[in-house]
PDB file of N, CA and C in Angstrom:
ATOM      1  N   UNK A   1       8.047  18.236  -8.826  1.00  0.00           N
ATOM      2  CA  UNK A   1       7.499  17.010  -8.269  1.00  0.00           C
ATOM      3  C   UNK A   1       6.642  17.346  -7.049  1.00  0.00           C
ATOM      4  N   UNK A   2       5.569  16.351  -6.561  1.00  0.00           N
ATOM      5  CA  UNK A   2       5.098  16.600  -5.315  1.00  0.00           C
ATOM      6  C   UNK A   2       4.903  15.280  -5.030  1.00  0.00           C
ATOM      7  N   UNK A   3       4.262  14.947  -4.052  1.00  0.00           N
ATOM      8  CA  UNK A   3       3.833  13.794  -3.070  1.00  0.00           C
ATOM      9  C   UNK A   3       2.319  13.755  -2.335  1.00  0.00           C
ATOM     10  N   UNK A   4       1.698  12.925  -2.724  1.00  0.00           N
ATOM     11  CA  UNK A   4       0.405  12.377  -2.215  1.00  0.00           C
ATOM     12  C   UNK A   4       0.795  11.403  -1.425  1.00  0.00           C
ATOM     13  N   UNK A   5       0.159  11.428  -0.387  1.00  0.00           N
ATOM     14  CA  UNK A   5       0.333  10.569   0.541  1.00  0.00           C
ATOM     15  C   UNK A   5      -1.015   9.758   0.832  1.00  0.00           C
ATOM     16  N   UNK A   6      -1.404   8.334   1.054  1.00  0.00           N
ATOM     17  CA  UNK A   6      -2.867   8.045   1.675  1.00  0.00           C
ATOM     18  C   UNK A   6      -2.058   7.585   2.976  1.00  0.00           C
ATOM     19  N   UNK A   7      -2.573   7.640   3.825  1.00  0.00           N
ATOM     20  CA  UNK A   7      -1.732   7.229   5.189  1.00  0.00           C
ATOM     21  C   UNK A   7      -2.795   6.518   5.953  1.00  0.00           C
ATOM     22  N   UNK A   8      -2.907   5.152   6.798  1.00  0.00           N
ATOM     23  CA  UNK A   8      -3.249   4.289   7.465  1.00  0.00           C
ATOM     24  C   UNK A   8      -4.786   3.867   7.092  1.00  0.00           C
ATOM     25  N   UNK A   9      -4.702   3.115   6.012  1.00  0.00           N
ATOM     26  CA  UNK A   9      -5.429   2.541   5.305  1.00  0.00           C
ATOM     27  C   UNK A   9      -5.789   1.281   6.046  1.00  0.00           C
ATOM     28  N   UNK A  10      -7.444   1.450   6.191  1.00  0.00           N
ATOM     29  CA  UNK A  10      -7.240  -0.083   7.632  1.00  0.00           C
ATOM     30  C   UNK A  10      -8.188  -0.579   6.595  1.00  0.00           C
ATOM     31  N   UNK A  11      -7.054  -2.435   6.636  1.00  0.00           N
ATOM     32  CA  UNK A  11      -7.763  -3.565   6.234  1.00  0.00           C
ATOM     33  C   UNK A  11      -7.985  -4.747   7.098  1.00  0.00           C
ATOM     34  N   UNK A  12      -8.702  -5.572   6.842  1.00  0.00           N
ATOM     35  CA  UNK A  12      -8.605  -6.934   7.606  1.00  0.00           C
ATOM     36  C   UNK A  12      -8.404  -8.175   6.432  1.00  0.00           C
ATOM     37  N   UNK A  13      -7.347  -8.860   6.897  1.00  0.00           N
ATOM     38  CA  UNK A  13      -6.714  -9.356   5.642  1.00  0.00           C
ATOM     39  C   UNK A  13      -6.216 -10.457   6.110  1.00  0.00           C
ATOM     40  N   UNK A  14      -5.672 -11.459   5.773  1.00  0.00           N
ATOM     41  CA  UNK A  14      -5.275 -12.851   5.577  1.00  0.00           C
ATOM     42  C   UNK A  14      -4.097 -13.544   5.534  1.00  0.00           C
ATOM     43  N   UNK A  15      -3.105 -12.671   5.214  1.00  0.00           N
ATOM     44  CA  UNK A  15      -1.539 -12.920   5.259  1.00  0.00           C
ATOM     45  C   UNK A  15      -0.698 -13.139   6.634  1.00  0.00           C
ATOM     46  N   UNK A  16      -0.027 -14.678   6.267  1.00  0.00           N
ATOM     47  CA  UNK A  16       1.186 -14.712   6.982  1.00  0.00           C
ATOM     48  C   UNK A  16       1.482 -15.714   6.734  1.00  0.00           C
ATOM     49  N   UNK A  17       2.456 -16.669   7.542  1.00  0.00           N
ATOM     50  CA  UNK A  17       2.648 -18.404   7.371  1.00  0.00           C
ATOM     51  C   UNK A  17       1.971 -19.233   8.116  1.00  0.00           C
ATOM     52  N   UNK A  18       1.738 -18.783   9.418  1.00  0.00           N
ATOM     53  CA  UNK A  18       1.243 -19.454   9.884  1.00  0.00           C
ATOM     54  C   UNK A  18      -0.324 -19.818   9.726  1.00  0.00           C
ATOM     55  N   UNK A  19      -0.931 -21.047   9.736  1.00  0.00           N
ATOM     56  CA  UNK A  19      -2.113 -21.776   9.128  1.00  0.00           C
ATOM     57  C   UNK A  19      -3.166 -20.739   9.558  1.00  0.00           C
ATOM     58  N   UNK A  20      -3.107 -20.727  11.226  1.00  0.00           N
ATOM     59  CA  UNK A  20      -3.900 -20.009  11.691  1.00  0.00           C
ATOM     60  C   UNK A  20      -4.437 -18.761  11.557  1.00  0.00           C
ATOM     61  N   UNK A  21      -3.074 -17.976  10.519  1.00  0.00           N
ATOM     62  CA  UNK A  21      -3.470 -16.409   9.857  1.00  0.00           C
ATOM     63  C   UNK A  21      -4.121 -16.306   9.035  1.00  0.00           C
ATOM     64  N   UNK A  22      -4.228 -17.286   8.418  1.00  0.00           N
ATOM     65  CA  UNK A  22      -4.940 -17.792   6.818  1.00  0.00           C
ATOM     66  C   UNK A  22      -6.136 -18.304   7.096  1.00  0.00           C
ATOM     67  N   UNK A  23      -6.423 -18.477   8.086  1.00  0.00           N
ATOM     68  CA  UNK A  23      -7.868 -18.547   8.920  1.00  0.00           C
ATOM     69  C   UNK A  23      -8.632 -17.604   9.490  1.00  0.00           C
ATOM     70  N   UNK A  24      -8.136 -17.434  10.656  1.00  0.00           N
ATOM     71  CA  UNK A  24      -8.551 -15.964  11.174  1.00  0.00           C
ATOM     72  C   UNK A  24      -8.270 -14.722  10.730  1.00  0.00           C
ATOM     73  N   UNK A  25      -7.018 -14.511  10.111  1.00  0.00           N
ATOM     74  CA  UNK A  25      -6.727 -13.131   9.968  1.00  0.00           C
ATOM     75  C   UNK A  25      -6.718 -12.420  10.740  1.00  0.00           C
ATOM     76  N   UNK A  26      -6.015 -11.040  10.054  1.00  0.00           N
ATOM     77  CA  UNK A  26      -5.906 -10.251  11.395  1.00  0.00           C
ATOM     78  C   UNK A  26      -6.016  -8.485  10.861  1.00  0.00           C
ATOM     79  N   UNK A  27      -5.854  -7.492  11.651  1.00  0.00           N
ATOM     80  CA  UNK A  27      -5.798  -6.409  11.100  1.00  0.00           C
ATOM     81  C   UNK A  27      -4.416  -5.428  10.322  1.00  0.00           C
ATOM     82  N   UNK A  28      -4.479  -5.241   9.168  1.00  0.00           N
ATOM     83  CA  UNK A  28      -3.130  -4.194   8.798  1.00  0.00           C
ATOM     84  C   UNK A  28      -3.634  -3.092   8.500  1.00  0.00           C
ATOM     85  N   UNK A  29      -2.086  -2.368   8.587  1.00  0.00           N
ATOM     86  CA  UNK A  29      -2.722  -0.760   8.573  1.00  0.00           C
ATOM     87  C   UNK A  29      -1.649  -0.665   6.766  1.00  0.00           C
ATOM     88  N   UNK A  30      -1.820  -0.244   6.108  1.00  0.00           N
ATOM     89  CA  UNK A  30      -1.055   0.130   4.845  1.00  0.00           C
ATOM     90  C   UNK A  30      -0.734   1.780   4.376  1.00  0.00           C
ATOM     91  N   UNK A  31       0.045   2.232   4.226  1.00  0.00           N
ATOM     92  CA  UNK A  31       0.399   3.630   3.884  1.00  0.00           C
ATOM     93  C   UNK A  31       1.463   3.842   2.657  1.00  0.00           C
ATOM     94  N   UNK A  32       0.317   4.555   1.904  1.00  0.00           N
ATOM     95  CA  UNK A  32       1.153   4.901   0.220  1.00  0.00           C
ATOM     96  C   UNK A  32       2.024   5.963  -0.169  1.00  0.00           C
ATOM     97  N   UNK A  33       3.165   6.677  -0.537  1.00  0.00           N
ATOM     98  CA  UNK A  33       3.251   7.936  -0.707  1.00  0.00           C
ATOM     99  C   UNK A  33       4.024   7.488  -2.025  1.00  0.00           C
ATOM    100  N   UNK A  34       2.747   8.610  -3.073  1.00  0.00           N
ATOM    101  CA  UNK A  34       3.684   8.611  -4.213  1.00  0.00           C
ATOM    102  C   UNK A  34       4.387   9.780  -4.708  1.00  0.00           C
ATOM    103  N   UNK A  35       5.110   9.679  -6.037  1.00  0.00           N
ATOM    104  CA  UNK A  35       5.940  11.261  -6.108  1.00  0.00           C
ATOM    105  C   UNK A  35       5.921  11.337  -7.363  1.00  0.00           C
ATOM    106  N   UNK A  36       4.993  12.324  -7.789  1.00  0.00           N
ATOM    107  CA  UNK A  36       4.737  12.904  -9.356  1.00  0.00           C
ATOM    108  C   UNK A  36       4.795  14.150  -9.711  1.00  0.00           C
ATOM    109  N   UNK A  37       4.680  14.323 -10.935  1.00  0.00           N
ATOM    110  CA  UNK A  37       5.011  15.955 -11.485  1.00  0.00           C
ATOM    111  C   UNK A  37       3.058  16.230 -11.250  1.00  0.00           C
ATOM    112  N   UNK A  38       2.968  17.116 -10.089  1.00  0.00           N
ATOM    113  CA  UNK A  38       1.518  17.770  -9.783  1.00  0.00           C
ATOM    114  C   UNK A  38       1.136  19.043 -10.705  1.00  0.00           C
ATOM    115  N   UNK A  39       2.466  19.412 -11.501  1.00  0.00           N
ATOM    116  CA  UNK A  39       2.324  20.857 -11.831  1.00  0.00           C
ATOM    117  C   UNK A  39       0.639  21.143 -12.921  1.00  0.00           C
ATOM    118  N   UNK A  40       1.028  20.464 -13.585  1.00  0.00           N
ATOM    119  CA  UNK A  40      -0.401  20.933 -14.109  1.00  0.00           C
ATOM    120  C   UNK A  40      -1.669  20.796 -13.635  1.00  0.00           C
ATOM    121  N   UNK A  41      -1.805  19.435 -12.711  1.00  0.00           N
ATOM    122  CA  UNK A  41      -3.028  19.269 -11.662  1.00  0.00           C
ATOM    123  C   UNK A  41      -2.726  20.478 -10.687  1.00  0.00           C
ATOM    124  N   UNK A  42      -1.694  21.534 -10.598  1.00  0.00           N
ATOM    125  CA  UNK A  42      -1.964  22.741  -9.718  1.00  0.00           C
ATOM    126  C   UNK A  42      -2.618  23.640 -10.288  1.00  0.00           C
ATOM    127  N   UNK A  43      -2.822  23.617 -11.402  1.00  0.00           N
ATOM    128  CA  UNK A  43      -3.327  24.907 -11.885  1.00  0.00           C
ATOM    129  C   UNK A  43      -4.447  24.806 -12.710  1.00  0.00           C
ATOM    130  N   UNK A  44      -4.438  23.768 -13.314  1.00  0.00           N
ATOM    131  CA  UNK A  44      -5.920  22.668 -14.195  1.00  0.00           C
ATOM    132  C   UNK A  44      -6.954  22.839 -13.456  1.00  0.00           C
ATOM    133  N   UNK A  45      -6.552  22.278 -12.069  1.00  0.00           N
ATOM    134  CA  UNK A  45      -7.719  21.879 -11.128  1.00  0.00           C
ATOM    135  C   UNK A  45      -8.392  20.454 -11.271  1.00  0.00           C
ATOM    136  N   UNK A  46      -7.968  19.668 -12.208  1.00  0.00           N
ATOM    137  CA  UNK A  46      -8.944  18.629 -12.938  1.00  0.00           C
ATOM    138  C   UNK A  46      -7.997  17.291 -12.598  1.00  0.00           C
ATOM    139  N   UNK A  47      -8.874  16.458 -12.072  1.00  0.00           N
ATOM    140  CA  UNK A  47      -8.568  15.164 -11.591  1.00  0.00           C
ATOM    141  C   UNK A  47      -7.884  13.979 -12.598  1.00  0.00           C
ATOM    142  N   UNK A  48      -8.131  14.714 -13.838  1.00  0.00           N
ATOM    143  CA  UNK A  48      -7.394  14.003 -14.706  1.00  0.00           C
ATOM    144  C   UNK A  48      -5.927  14.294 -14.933  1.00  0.00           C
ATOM    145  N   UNK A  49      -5.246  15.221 -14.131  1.00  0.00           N
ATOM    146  CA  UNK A  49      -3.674  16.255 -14.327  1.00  0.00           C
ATOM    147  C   UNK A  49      -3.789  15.482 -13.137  1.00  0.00           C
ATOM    148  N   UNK A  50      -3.930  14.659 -12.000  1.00  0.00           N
ATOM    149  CA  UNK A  50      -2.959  14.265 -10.467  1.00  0.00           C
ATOM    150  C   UNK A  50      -3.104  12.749 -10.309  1.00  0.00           C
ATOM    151  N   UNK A  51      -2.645  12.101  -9.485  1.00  0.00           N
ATOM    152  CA  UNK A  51      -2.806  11.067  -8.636  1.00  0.00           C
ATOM    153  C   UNK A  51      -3.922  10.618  -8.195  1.00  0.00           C
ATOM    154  N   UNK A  52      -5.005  10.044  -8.508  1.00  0.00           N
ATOM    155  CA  UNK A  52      -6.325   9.434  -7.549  1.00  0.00           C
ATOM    156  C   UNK A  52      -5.974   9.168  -6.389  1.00  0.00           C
ATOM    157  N   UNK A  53      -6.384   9.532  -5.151  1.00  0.00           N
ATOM    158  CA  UNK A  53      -6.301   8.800  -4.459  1.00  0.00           C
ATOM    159  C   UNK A  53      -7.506   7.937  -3.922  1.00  0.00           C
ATOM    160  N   UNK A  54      -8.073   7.776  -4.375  1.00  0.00           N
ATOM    161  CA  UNK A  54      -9.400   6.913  -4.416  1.00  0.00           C
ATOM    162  C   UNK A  54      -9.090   5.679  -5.114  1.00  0.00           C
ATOM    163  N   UNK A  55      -8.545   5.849  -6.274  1.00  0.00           N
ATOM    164  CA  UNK A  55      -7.562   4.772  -7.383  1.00  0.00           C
ATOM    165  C   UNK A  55      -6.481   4.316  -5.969  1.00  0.00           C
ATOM    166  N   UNK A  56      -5.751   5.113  -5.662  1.00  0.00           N
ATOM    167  CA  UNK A  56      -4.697   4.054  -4.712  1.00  0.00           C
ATOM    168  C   UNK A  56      -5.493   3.237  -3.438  1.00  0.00           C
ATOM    169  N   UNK A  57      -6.349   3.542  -2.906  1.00  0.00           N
ATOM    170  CA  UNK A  57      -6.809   3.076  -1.968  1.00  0.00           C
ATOM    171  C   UNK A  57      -7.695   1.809  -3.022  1.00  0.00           C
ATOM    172  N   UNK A  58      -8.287   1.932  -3.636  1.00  0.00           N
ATOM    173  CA  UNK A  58      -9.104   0.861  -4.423  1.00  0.00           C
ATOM    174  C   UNK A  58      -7.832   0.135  -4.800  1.00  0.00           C
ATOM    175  N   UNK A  59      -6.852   0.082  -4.847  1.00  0.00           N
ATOM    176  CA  UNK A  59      -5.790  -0.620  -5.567  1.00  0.00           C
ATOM    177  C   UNK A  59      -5.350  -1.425  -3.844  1.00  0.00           C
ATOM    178  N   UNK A  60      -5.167  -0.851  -3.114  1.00  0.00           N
ATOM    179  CA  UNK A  60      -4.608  -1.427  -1.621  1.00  0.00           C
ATOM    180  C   UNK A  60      -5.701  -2.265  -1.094  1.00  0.00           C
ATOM    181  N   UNK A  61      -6.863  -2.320  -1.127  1.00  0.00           N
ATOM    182  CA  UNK A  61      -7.764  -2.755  -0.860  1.00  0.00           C
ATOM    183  C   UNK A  61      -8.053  -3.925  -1.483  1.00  0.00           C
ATOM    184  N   UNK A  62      -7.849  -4.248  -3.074  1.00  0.00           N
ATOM    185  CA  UNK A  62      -8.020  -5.399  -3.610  1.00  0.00           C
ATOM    186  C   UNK A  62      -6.691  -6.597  -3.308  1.00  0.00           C
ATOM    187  N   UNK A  63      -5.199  -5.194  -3.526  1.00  0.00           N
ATOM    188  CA  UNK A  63      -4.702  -6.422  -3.124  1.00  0.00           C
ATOM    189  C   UNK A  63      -4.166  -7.269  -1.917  1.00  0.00           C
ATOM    190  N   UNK A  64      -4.569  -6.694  -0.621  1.00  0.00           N
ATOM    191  CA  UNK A  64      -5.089  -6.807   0.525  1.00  0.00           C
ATOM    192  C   UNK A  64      -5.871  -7.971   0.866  1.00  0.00           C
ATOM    193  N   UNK A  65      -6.569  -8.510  -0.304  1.00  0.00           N
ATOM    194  CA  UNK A  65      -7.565  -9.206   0.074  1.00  0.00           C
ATOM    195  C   UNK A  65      -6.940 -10.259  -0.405  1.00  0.00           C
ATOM    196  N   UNK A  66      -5.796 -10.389  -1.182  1.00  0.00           N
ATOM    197  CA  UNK A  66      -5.244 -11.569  -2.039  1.00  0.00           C
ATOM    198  C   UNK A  66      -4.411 -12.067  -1.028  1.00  0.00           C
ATOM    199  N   UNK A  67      -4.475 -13.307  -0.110  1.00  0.00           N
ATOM    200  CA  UNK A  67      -3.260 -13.789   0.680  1.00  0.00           C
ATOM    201  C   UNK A  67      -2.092 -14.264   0.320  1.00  0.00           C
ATOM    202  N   UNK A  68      -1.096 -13.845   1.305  1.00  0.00           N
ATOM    203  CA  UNK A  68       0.505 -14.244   0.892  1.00  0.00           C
ATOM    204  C   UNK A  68       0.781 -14.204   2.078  1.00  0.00           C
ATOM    205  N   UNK A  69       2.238 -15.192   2.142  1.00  0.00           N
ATOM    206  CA  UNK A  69       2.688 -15.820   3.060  1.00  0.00           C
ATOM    207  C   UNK A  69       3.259 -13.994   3.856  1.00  0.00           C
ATOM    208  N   UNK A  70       3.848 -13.539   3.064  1.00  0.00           N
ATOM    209  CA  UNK A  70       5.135 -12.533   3.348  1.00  0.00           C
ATOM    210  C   UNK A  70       4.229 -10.711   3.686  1.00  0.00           C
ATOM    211  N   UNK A  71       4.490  -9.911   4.059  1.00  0.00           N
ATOM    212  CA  UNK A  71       3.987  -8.882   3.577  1.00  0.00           C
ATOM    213  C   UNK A  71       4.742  -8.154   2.594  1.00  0.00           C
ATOM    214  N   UNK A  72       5.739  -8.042   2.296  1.00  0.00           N
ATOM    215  CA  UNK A  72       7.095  -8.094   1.260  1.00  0.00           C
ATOM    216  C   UNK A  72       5.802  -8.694  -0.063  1.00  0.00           C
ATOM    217  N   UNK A  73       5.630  -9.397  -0.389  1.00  0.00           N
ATOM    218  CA  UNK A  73       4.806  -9.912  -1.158  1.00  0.00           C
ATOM    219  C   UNK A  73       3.552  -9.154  -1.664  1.00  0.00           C
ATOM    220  N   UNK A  74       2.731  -8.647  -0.597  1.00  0.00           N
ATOM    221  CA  UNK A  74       1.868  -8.019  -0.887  1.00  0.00           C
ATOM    222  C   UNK A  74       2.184  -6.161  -1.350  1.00  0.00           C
ATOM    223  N   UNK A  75       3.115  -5.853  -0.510  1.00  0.00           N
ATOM    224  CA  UNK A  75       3.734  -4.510  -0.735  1.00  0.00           C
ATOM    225  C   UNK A  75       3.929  -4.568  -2.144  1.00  0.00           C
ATOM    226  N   UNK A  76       4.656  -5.415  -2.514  1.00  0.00           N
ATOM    227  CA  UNK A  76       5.264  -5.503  -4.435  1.00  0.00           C
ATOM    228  C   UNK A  76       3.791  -5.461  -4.742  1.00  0.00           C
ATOM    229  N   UNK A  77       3.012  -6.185  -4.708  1.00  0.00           N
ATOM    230  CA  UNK A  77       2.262  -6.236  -5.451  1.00  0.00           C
ATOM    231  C   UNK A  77       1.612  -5.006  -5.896  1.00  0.00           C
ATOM    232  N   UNK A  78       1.160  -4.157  -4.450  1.00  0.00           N
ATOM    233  CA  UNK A  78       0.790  -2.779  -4.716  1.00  0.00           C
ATOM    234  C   UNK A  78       1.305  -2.094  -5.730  1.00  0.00           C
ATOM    235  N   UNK A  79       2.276  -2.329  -5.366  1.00  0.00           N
ATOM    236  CA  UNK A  79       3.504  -1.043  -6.074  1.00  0.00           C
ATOM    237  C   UNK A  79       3.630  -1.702  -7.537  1.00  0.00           C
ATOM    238  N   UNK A  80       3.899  -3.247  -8.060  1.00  0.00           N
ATOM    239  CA  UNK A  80       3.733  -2.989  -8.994  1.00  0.00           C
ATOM    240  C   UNK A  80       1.948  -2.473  -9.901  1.00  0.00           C
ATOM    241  N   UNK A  81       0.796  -2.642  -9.438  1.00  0.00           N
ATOM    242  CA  UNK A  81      -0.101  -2.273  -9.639  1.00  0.00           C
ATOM    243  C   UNK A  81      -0.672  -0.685  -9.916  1.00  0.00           C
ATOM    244  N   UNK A  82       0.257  -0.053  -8.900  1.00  0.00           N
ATOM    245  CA  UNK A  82      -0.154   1.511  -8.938  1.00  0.00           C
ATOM    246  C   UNK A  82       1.000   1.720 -10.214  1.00  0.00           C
ATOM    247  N   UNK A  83       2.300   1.053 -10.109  1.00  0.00           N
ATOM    248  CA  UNK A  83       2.828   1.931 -11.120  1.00  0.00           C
ATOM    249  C   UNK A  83       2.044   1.135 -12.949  1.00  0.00           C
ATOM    250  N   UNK A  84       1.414   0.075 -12.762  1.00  0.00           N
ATOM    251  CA  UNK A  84       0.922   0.049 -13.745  1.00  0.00           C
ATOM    252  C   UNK A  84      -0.333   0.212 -14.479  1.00  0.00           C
ATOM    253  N   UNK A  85      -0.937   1.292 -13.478  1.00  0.00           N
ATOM    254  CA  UNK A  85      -2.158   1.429 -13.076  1.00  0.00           C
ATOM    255  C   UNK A  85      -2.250   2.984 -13.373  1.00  0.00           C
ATOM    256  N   UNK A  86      -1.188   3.715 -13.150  1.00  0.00           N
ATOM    257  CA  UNK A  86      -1.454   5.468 -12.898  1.00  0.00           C
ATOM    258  C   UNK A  86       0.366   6.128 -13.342  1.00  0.00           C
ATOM    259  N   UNK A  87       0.271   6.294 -15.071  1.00  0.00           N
ATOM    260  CA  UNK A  87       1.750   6.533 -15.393  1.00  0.00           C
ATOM    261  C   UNK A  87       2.417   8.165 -14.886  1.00  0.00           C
ATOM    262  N   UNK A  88       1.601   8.249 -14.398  1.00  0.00           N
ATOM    263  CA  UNK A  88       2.022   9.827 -13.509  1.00  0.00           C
ATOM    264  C   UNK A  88       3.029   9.806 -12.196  1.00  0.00           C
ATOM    265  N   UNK A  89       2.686   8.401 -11.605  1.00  0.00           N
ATOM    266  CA  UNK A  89       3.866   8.014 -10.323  1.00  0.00           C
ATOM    267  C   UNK A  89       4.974   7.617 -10.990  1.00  0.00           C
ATOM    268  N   UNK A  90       6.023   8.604 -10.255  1.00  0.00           N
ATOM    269  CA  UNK A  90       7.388   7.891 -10.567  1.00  0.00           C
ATOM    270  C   UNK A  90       8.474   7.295 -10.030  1.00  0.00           C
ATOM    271  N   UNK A  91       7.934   7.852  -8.330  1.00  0.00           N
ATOM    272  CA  UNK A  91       8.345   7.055  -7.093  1.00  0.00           C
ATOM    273  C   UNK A  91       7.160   6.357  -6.198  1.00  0.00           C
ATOM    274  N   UNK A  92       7.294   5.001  -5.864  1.00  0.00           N
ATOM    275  CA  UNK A  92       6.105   4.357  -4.490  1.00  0.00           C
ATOM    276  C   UNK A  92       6.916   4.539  -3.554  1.00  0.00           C
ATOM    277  N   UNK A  93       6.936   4.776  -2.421  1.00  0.00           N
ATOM    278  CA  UNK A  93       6.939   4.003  -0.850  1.00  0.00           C
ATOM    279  C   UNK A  93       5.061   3.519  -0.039  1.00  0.00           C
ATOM    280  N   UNK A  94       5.852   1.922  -0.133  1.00  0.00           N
ATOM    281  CA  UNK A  94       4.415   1.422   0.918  1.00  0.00           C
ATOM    282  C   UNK A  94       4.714   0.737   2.071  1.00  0.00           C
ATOM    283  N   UNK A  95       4.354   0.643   2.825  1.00  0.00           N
ATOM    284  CA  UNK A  95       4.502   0.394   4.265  1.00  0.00           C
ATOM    285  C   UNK A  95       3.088  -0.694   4.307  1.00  0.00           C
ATOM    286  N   UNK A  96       3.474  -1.835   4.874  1.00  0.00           N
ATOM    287  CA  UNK A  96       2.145  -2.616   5.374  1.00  0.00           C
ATOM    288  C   UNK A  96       3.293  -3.090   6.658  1.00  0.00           C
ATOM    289  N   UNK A  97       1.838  -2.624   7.630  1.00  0.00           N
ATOM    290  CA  UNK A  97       1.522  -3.355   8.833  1.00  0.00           C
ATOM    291  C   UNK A  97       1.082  -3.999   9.379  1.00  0.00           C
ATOM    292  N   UNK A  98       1.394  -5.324  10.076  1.00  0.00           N
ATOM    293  CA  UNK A  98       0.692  -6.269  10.763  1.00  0.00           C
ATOM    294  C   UNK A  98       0.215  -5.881  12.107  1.00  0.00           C
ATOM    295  N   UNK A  99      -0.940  -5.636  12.729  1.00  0.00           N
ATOM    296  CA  UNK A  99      -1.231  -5.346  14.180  1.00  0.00           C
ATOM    297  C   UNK A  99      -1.199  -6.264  14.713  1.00  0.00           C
ATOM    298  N   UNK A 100      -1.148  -6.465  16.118  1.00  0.00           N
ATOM    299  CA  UNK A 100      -0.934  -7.429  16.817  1.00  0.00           C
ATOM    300  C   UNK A 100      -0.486  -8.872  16.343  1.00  0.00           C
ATOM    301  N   UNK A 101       1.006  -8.700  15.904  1.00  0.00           N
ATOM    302  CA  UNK A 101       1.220 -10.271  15.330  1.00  0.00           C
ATOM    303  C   UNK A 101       1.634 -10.966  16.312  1.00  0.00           C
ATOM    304  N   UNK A 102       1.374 -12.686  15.805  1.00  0.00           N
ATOM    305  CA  UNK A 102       1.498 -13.281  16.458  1.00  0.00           C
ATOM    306  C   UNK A 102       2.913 -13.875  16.736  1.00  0.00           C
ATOM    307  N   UNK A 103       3.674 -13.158  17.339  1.00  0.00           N
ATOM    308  CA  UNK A 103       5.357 -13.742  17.363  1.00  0.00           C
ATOM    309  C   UNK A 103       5.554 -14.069  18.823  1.00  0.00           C
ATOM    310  N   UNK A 104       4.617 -14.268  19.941  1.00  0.00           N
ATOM    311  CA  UNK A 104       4.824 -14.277  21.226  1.00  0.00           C
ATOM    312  C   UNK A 104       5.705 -13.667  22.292  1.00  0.00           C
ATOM    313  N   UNK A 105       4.883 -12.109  22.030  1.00  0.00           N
ATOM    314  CA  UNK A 105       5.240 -11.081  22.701  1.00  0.00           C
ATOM    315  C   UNK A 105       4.219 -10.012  22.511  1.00  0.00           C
ATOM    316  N   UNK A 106       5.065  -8.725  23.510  1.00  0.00           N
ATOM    317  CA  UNK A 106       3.926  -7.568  23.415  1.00  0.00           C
ATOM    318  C   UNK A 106       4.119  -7.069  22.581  1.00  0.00           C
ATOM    319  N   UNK A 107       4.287  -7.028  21.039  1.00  0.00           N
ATOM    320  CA  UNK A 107       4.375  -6.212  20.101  1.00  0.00           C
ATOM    321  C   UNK A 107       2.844  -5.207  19.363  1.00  0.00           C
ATOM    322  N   UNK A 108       3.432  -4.003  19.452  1.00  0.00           N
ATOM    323  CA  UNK A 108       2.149  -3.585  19.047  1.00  0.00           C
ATOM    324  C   UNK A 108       1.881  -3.983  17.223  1.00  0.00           C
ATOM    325  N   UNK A 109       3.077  -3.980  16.536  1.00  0.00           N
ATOM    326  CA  UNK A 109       2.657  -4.830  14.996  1.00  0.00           C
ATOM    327  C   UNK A 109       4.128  -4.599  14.589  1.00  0.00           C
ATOM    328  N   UNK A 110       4.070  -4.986  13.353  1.00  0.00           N
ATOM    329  CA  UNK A 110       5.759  -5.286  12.023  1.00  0.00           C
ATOM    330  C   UNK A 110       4.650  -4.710  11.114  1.00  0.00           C
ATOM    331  N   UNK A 111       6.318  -3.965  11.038  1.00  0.00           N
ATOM    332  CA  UNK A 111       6.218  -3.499   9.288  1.00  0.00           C
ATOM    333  C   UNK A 111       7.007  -3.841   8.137  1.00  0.00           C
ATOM    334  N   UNK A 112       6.879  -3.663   7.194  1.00  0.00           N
ATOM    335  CA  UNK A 112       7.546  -3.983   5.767  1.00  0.00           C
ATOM    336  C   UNK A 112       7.304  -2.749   4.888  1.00  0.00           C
ATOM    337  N   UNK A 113       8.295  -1.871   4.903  1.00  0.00           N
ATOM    338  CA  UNK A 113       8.569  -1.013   3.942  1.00  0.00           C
ATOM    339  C   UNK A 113       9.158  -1.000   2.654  1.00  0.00           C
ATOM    340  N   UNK A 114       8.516  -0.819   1.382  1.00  0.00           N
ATOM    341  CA  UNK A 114       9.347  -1.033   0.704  1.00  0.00           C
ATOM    342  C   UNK A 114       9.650   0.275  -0.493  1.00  0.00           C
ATOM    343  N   UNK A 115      10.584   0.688  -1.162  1.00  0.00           N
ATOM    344  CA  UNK A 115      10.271   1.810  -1.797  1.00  0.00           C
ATOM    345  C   UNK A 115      10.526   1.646  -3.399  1.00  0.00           C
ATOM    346  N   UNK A 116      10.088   2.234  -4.562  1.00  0.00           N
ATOM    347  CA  UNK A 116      10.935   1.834  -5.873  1.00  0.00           C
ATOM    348  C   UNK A 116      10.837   2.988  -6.463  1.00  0.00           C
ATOM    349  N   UNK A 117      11.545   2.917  -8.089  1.00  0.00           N
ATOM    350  CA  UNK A 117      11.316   4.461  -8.803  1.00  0.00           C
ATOM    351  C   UNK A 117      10.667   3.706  -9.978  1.00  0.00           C
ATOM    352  N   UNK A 118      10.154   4.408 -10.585  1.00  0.00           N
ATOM    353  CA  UNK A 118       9.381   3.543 -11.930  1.00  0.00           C
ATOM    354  C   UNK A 118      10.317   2.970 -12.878  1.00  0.00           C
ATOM    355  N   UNK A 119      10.473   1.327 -13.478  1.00  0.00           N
ATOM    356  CA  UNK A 119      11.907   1.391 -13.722  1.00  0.00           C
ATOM    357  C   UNK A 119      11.663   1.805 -14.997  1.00  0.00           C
TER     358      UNK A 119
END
């Protein structure tokens, strides 16, 4: 097995409950790591034996743009997308971050981690 990682994927995006997020929006940071058998993309060389990561970022990016109340919401969505998108992943962990949310305080952002195995 190995692990690709895309790490701090910056979007500007639309999610939360409150009215005003769904208006303005705000910035998240998103981070993918998946876990597949690399062995033959080690020695192939050929982009068709690994993980895209151009494919995962085009996948975080669209659904990024789709608003939901939750980030829990949007995380699934990823994850179910990459795993139905690229049958080579057999573990996700994704992480979305909210920067500066609005909970009235100094928080620098929330996260929502979530992890699965392909079921």
């Amino acid at each position: 097995m190995g692990v690709i990682n895309v790490d701090n994927i910056r979007v500007y995006a639309f999610h939360g409950c409150l009215k005003e997020e769904s208006i303005i929006g705000s910035d998240y940071l998103v981070n993918v790591s998946v876990e597949a058998n690399l062995t033959k993309a080690s020695t192939s060389d050929a982009l068709s034996d690994t993980v895209d990561y151009v494919h995962i970022n085009h996948v975080v990016k669209e659904e990024m743009a789709v608003p939901s109340k939750l980030l829990e919401h949007v995380g699934k969505r990823i994850i179910n997308r990459l795993f139905s998108e690229i049958s080579l992943i057999e573990k996700i962990s994704v992480s979305v971050s909210k920067i500066n949310p609005p909970i009235g305080g100094d928080v620098e952002s929330v996260t929502v981690l979530l992890k699965e195995k392909r079921p």
